[in-house]
N, C-alpha and C. Protein backbone atom coordinates (compact mmCIF):
# COMPACT_ATOMS: atom_id res chain seq x y z
N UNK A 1 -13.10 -61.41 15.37
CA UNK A 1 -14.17 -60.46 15.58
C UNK A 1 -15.15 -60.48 14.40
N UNK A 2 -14.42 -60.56 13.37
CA UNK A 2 -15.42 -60.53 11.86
C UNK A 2 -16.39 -61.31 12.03
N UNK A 3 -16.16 -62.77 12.48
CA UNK A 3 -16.66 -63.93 12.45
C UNK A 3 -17.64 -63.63 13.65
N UNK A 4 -17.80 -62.98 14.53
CA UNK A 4 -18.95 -62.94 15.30
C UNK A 4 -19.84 -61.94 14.92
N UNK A 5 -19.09 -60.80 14.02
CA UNK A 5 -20.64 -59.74 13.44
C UNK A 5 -20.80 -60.95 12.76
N UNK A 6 -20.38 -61.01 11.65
CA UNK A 6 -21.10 -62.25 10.56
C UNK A 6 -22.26 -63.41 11.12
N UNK A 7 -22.21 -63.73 12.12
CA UNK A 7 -22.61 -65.00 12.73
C UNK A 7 -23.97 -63.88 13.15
N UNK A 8 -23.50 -62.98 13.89
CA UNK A 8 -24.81 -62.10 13.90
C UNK A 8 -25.84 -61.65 13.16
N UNK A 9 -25.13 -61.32 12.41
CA UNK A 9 -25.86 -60.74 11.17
C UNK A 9 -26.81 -61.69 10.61
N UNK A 10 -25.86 -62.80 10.39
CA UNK A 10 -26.27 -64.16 9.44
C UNK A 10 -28.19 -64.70 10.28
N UNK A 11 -27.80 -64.42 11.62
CA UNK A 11 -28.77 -64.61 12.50
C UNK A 11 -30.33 -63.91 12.71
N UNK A 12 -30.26 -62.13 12.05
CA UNK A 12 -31.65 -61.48 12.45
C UNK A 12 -32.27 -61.90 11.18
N UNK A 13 -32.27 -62.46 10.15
CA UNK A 13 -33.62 -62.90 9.66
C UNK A 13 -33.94 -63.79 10.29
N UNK A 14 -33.53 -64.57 10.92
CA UNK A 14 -34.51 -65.76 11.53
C UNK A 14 -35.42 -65.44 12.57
N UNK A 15 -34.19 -64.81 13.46
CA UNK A 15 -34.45 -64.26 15.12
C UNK A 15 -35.59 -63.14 14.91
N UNK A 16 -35.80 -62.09 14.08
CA UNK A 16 -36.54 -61.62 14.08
C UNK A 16 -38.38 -61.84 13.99
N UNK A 17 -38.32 -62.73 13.06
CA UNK A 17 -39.35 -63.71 13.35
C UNK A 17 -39.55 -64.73 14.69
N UNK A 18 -38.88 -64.85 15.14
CA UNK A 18 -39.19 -66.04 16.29
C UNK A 18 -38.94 -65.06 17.80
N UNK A 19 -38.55 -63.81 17.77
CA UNK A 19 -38.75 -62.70 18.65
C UNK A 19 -40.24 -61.90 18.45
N UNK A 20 -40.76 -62.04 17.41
CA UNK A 20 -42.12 -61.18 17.16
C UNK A 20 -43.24 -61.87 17.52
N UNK A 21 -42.97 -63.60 16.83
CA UNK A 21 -44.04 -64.84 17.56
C UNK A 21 -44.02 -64.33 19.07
N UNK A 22 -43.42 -64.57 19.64
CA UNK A 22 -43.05 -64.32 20.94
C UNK A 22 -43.81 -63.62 21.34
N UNK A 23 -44.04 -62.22 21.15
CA UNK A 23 -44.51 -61.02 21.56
C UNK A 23 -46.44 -61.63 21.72
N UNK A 24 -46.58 -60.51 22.83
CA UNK A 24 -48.20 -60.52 22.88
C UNK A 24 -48.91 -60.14 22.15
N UNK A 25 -50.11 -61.08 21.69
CA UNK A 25 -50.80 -60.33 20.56
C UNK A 25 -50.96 -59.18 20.85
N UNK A 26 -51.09 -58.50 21.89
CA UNK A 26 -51.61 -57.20 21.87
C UNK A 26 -50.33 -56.21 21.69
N UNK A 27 -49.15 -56.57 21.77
CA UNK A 27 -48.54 -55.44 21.52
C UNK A 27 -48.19 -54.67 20.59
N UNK A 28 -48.04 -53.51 20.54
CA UNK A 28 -48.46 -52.32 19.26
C UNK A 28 -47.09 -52.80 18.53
N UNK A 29 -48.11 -53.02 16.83
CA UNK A 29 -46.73 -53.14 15.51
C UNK A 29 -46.07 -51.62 15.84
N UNK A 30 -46.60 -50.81 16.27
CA UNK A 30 -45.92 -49.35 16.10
C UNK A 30 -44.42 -48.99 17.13
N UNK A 31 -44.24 -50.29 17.65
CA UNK A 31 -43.61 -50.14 18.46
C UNK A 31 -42.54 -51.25 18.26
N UNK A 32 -42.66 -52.60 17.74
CA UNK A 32 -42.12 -53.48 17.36
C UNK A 32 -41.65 -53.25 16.24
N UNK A 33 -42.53 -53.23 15.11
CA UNK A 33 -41.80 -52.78 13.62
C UNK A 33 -40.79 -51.78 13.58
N UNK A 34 -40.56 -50.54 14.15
CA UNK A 34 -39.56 -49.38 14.06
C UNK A 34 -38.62 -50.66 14.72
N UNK A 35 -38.34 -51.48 16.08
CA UNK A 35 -37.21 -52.14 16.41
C UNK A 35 -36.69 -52.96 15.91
N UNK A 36 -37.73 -53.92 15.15
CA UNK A 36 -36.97 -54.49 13.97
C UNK A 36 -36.62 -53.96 12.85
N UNK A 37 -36.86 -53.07 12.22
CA UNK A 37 -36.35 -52.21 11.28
C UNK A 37 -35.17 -51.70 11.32
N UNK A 38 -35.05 -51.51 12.53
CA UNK A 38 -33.84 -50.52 13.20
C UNK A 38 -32.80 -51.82 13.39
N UNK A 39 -33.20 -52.80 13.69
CA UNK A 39 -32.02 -53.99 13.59
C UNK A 39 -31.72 -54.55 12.48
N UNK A 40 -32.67 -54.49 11.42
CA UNK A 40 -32.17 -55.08 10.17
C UNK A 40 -31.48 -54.45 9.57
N UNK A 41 -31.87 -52.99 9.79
CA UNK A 41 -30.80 -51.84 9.09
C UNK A 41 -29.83 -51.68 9.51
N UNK A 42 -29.56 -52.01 10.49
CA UNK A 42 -28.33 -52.14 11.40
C UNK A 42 -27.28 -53.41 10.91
N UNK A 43 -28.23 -54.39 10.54
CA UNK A 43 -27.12 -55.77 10.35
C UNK A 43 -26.57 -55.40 8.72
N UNK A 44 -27.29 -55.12 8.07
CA UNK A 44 -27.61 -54.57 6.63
C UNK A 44 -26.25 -53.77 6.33
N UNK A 45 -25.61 -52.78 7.37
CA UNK A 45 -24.49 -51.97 7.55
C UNK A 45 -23.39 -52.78 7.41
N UNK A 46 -23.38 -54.10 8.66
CA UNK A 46 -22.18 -54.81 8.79
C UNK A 46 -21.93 -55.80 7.74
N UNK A 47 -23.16 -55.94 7.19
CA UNK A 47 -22.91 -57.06 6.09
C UNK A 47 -21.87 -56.69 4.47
């Protein structure tokens, strides 16, 4: 189990960037930034 948070974790700096490319220019940072925030702080816990 360890080994799959870890693998996770190890994973949202990248993913987070290549999930935001993604996104439409038009969609609101106000809405994206709180979800990535909220996931980094989240991996940030398990690490």
């Amino acid at each position: 189990m360890q080994t799959i948070i870890d693998e996770v974790v190890g994973a949202v700096d990248n993913e987070i960037p290549d999930v935001a490319s993604g996104l439409p220019a038009e969609f609101p940072p106000e809405i994206a930034d709180p979800i990535f925030d909220g996931i980094e702080t989240a991996a940030r816990k398990f690490s």
